[in-house]
PDB file of N, CA and C in Angstrom:
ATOM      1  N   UNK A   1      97.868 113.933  30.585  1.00  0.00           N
ATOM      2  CA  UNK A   1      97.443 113.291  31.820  1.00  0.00           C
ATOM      3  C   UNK A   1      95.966 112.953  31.715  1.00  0.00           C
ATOM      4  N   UNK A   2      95.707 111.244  32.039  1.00  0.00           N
ATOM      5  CA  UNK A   2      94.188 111.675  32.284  1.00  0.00           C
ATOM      6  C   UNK A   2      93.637 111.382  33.425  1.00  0.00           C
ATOM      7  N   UNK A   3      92.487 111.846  33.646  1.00  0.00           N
ATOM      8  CA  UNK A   3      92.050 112.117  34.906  1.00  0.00           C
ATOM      9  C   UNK A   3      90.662 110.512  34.944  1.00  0.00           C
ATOM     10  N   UNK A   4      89.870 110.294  34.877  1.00  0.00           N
ATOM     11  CA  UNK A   4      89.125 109.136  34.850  1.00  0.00           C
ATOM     12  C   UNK A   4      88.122 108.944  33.295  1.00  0.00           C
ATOM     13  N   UNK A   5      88.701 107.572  33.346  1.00  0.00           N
ATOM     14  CA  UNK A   5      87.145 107.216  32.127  1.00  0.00           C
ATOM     15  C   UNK A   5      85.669 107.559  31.764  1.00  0.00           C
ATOM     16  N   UNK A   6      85.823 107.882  30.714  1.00  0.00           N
ATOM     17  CA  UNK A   6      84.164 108.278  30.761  1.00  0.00           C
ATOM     18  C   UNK A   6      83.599 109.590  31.238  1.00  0.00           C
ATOM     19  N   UNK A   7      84.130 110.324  31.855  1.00  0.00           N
ATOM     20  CA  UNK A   7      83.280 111.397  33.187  1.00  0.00           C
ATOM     21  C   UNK A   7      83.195 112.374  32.565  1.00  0.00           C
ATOM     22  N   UNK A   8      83.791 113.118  31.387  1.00  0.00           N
ATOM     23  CA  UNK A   8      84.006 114.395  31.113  1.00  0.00           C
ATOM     24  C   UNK A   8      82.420 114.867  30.316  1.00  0.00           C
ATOM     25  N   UNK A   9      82.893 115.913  30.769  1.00  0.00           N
ATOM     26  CA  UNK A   9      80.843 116.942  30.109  1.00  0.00           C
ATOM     27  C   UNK A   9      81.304 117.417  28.862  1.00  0.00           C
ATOM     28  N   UNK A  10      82.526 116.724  27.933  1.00  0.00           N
ATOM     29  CA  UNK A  10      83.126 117.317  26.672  1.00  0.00           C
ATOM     30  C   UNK A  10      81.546 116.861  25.842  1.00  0.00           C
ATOM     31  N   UNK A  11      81.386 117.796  24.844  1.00  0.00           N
ATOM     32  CA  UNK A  11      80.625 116.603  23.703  1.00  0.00           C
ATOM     33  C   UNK A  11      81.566 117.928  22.357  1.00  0.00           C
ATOM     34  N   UNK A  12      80.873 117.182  21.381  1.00  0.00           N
ATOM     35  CA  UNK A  12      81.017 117.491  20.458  1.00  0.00           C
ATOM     36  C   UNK A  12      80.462 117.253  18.601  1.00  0.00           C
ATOM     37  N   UNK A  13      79.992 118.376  18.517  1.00  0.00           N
ATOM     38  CA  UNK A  13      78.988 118.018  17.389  1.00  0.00           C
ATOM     39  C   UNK A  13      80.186 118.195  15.734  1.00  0.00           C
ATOM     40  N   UNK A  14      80.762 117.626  15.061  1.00  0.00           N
ATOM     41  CA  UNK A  14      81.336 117.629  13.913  1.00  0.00           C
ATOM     42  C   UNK A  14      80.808 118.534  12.751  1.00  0.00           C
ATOM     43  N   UNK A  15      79.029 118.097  12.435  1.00  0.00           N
ATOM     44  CA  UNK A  15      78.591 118.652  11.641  1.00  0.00           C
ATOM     45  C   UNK A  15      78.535 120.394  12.153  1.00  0.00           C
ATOM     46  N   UNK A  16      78.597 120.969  13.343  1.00  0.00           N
ATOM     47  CA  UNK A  16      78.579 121.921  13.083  1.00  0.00           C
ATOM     48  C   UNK A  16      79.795 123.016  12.973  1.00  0.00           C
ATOM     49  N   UNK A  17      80.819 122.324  12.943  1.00  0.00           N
ATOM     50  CA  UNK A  17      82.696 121.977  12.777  1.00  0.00           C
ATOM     51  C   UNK A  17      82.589 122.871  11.628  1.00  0.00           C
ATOM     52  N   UNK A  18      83.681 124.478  11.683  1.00  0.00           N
ATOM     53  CA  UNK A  18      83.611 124.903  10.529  1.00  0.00           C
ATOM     54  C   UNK A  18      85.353 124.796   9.957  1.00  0.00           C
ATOM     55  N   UNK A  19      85.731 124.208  10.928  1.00  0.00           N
ATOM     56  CA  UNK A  19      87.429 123.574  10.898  1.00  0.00           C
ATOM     57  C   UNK A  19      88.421 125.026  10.899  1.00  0.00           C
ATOM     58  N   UNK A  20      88.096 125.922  12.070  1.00  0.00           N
ATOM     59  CA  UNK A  20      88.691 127.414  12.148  1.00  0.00           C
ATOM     60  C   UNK A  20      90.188 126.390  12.612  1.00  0.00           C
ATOM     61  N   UNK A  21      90.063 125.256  13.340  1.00  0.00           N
ATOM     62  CA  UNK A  21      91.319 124.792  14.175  1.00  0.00           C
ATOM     63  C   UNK A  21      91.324 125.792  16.070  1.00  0.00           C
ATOM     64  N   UNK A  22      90.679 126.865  16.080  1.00  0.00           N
ATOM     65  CA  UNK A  22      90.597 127.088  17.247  1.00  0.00           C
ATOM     66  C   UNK A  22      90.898 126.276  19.002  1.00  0.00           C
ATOM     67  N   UNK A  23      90.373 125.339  18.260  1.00  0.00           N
ATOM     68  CA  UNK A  23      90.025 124.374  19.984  1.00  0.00           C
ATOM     69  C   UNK A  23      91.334 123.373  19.914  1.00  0.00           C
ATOM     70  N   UNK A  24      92.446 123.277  18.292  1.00  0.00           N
ATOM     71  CA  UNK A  24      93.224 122.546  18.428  1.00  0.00           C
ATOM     72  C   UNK A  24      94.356 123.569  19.154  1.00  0.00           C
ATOM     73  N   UNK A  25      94.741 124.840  19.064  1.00  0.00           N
ATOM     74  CA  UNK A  25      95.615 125.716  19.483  1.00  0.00           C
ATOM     75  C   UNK A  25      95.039 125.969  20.711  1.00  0.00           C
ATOM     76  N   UNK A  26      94.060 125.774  21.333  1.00  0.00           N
ATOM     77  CA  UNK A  26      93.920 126.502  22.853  1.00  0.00           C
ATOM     78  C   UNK A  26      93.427 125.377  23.464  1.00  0.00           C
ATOM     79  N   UNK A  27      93.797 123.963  23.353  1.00  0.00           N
ATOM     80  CA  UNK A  27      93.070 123.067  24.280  1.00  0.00           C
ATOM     81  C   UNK A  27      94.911 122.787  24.881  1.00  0.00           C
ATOM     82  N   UNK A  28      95.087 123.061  26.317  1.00  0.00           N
ATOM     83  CA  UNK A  28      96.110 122.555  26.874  1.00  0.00           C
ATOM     84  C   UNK A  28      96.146 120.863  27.028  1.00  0.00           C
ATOM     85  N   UNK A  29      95.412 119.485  26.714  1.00  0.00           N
ATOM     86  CA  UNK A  29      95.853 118.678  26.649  1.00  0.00           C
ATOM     87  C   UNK A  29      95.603 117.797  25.905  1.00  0.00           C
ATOM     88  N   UNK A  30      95.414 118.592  23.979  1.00  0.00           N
ATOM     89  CA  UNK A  30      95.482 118.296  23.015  1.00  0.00           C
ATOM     90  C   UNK A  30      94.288 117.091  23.210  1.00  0.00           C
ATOM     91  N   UNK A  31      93.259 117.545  23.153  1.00  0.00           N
ATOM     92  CA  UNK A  31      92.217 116.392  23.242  1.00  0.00           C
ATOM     93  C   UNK A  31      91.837 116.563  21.590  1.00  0.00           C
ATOM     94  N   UNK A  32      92.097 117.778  20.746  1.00  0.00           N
ATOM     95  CA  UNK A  32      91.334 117.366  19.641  1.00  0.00           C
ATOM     96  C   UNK A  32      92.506 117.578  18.609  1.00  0.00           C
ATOM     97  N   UNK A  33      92.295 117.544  17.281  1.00  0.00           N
ATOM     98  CA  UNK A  33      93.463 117.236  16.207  1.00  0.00           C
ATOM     99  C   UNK A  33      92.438 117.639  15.052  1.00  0.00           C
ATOM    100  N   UNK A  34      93.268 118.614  13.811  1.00  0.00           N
ATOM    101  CA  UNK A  34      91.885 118.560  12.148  1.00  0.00           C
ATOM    102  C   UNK A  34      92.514 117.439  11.823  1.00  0.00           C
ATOM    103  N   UNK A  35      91.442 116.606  11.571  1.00  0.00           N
ATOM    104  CA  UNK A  35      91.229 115.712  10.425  1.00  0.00           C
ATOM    105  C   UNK A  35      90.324 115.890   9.385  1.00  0.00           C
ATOM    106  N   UNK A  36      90.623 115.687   8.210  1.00  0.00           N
ATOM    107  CA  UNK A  36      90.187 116.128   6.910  1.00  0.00           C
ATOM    108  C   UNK A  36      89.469 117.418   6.707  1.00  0.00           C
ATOM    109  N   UNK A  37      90.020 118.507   7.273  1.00  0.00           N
ATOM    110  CA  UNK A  37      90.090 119.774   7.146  1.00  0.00           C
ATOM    111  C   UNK A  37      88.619 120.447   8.390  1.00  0.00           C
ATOM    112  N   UNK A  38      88.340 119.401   9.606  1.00  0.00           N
ATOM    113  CA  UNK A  38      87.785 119.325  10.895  1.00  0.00           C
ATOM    114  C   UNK A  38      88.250 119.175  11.896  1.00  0.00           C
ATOM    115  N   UNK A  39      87.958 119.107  12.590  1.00  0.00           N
ATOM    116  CA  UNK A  39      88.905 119.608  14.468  1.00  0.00           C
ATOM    117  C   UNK A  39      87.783 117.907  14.680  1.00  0.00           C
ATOM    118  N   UNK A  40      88.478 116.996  15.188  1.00  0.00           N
ATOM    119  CA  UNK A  40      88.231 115.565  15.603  1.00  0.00           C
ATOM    120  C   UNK A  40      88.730 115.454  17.344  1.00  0.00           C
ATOM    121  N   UNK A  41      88.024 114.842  17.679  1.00  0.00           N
ATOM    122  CA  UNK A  41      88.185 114.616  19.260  1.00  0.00           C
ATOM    123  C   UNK A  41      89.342 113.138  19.364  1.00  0.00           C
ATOM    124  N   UNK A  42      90.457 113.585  19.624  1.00  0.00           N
ATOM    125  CA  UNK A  42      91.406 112.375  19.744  1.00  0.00           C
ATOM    126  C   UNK A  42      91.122 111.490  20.897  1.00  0.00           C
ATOM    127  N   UNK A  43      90.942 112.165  21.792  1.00  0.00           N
ATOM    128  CA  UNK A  43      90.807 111.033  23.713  1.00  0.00           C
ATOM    129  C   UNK A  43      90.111 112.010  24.144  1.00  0.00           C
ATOM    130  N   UNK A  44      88.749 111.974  24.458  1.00  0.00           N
ATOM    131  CA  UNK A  44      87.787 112.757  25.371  1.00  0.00           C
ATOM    132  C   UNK A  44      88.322 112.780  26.861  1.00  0.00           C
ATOM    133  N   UNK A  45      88.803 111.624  27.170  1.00  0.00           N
ATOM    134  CA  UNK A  45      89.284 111.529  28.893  1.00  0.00           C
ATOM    135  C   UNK A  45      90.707 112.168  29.050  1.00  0.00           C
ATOM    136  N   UNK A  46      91.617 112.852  27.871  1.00  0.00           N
ATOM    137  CA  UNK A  46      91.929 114.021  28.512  1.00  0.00           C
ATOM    138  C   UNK A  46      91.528 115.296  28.898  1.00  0.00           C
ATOM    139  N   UNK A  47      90.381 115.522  28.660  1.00  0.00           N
ATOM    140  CA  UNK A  47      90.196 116.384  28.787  1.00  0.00           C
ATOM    141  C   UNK A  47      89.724 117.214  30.216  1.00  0.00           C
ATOM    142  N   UNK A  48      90.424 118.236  31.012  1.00  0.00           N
ATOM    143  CA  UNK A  48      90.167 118.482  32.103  1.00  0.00           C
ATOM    144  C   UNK A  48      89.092 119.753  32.320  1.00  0.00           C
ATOM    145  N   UNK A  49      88.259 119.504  31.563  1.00  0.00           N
ATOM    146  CA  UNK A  49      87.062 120.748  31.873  1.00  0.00           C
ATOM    147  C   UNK A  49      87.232 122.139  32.304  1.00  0.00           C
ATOM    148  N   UNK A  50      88.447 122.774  31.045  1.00  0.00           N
ATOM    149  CA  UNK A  50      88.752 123.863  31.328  1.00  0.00           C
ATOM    150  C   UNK A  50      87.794 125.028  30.603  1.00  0.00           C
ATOM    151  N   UNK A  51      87.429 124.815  29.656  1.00  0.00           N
ATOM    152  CA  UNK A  51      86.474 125.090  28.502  1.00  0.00           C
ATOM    153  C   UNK A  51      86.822 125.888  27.873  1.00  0.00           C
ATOM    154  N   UNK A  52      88.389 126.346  27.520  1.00  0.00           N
ATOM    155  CA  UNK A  52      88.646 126.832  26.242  1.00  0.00           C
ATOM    156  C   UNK A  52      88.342 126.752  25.105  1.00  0.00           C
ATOM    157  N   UNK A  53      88.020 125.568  24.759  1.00  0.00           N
ATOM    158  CA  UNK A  53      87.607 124.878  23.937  1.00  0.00           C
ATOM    159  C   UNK A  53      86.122 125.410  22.930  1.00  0.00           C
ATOM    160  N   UNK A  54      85.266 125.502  24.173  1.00  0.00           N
ATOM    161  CA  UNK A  54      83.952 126.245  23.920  1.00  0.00           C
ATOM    162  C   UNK A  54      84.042 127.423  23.721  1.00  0.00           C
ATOM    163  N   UNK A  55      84.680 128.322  24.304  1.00  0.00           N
ATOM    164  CA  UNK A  55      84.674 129.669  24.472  1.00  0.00           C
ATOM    165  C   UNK A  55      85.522 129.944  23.133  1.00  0.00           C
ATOM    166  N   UNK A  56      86.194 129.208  22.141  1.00  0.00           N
ATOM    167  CA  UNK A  56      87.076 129.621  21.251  1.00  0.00           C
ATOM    168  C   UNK A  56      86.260 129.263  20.090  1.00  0.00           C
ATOM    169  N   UNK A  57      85.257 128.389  20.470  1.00  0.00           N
ATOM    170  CA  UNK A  57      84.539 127.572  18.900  1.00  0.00           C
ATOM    171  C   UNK A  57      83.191 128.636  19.118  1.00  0.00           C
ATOM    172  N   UNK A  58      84.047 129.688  17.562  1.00  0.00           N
ATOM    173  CA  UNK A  58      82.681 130.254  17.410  1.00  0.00           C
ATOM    174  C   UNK A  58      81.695 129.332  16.558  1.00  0.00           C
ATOM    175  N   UNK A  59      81.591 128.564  15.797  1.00  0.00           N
ATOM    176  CA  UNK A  59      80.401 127.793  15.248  1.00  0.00           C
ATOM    177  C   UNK A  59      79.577 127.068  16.615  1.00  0.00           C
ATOM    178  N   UNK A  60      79.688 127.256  17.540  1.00  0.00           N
ATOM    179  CA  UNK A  60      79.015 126.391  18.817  1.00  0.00           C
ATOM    180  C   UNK A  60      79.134 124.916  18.580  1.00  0.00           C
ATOM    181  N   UNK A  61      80.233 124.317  18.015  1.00  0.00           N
ATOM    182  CA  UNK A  61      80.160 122.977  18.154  1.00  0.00           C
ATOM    183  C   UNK A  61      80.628 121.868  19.222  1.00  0.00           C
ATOM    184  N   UNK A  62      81.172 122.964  20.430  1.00  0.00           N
ATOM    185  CA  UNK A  62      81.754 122.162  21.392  1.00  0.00           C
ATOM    186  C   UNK A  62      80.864 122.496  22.480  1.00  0.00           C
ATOM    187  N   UNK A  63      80.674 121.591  23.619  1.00  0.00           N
ATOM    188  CA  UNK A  63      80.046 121.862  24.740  1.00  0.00           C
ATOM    189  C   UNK A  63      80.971 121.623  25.767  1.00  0.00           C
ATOM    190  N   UNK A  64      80.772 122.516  27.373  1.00  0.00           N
ATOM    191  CA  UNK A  64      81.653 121.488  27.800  1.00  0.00           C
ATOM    192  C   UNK A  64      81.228 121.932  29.370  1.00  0.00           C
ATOM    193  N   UNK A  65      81.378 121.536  30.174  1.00  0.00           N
ATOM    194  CA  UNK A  65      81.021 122.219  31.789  1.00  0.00           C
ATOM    195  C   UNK A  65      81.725 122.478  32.567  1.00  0.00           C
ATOM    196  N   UNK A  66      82.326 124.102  32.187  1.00  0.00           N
ATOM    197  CA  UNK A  66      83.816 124.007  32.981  1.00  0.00           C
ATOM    198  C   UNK A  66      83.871 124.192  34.113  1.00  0.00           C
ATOM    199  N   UNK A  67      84.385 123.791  34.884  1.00  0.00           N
ATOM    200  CA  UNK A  67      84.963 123.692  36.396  1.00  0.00           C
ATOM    201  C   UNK A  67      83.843 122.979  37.103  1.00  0.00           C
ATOM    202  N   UNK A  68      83.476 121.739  36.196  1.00  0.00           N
ATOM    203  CA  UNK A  68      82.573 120.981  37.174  1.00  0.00           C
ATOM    204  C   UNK A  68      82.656 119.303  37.115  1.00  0.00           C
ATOM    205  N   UNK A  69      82.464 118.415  37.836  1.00  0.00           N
ATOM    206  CA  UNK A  69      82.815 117.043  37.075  1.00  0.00           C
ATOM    207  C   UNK A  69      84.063 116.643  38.107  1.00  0.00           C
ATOM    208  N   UNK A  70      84.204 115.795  37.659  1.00  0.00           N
ATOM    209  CA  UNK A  70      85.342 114.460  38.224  1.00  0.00           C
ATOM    210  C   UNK A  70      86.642 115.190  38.332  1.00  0.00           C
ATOM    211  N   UNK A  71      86.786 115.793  36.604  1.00  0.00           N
ATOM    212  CA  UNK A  71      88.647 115.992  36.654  1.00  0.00           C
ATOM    213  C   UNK A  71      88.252 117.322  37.353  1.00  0.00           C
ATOM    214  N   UNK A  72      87.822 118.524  37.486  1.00  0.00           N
ATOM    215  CA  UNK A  72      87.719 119.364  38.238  1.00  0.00           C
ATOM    216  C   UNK A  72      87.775 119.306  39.527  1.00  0.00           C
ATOM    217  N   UNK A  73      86.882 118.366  39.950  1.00  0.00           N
ATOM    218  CA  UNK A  73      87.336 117.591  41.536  1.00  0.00           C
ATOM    219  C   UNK A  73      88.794 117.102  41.758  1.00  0.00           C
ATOM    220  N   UNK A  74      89.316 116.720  40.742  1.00  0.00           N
ATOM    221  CA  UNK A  74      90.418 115.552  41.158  1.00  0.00           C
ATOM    222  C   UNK A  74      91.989 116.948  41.355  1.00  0.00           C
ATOM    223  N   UNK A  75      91.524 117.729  40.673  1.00  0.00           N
ATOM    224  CA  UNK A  75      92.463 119.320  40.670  1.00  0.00           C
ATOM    225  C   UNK A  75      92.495 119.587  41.695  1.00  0.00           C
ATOM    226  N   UNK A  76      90.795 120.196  42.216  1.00  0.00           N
ATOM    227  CA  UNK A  76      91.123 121.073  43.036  1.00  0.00           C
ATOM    228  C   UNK A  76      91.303 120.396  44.815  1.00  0.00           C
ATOM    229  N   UNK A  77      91.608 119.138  44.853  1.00  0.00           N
ATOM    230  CA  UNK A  77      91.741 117.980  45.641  1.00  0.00           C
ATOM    231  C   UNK A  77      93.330 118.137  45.627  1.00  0.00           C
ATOM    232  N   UNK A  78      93.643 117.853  44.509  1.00  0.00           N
ATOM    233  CA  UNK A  78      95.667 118.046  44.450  1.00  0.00           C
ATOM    234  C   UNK A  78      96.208 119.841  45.265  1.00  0.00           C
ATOM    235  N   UNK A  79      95.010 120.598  44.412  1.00  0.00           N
ATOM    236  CA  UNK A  79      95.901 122.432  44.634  1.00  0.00           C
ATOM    237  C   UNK A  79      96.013 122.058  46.367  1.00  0.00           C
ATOM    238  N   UNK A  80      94.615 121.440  47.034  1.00  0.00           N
ATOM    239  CA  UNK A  80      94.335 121.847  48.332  1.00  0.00           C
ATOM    240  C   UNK A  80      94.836 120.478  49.424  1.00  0.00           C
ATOM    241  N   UNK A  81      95.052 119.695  48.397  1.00  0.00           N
ATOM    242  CA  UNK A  81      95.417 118.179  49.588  1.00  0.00           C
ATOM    243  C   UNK A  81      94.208 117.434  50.410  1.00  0.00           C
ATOM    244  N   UNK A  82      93.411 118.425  49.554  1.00  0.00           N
ATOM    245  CA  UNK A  82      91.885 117.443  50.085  1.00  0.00           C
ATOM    246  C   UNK A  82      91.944 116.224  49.498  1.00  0.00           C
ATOM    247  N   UNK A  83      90.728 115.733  49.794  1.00  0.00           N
ATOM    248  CA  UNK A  83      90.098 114.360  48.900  1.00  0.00           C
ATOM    249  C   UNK A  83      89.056 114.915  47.838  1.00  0.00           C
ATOM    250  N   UNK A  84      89.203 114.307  46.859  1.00  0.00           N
ATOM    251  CA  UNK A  84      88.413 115.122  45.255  1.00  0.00           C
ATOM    252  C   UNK A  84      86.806 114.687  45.980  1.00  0.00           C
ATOM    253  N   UNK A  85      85.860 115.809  45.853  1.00  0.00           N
ATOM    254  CA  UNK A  85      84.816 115.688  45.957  1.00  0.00           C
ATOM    255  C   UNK A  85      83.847 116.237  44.816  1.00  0.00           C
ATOM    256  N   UNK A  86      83.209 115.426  43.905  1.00  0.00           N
ATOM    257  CA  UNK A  86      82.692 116.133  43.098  1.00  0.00           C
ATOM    258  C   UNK A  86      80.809 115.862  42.979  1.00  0.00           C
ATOM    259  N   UNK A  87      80.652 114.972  44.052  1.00  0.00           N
ATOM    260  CA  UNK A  87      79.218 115.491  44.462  1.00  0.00           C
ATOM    261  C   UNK A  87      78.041 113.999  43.175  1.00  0.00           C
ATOM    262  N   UNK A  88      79.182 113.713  42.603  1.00  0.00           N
ATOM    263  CA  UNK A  88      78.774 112.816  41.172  1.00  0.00           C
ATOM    264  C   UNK A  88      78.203 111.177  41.817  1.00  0.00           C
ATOM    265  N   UNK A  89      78.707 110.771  43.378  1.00  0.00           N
ATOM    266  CA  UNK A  89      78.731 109.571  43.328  1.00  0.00           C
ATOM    267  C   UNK A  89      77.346 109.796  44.597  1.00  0.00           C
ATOM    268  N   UNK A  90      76.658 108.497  44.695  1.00  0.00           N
ATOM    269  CA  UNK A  90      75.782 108.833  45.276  1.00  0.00           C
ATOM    270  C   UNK A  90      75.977 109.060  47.053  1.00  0.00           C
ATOM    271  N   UNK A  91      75.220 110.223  47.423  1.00  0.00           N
ATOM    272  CA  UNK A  91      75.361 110.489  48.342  1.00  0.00           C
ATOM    273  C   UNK A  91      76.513 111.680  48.707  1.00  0.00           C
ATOM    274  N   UNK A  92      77.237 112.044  47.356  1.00  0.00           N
ATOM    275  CA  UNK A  92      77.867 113.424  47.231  1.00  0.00           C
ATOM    276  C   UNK A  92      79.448 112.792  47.759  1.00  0.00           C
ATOM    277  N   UNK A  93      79.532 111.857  48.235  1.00  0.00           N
ATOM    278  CA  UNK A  93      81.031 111.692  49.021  1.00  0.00           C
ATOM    279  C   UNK A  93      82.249 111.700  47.505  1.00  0.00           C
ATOM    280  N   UNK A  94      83.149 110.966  48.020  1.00  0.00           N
ATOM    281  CA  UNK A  94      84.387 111.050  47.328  1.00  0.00           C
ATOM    282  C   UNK A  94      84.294 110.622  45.574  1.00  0.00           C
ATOM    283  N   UNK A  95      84.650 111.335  45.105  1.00  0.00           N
ATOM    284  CA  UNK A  95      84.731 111.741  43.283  1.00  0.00           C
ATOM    285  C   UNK A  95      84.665 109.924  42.896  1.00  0.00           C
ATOM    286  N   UNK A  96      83.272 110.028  41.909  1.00  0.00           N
ATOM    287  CA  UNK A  96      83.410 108.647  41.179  1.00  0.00           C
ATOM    288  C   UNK A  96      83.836 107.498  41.702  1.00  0.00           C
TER     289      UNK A  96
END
């Protein structure tokens, strides 16, 4: 599923990639994949800012800002039937 273009606080540094595969087994919506024996970012805009990802990459090559941002808004908007507010657009109103 993705949640909007562009918005996510994923980054990711390659060179410091020691290719454990970690972030490919614990990312629930397969945002990354090894390629040539490295963990590669397939679609950044799945990614829903859970930050397994970080918390599993011991070389520190992933960053990420969990539970904050657009798709975090757009969640906790669905759990509650609110409107996603994530504070990002100017003047703080409705998500992006």
């Amino acid at each position: 599923m993705k949640y909007l273009k562009n918005v996510t606080t994923l980054t990711y540094t390659g060179e410091k990639c020691t290719g454990c595969g970690r972030c490919v087994d614990v990312c629930p919506h397969a945002v990354f994949a090894m390629i040539g024996g490295k963990a590669a970012v397939l679609d950044r805009d799945l990614c829903m800012e859970c930050g397994a990802c970080q918390r599993n990459c011991s070389a520190g090559a992933i960053s990420v800002d969990a539970g904050v941002g657009c798709a975090s808004a757009i969640i906790r908007g669905k759990l509650t039937g609110s409107e996603p507010v994530c504070g990002c657009s100017e003047g703080g109103g409705a998500c992006c």
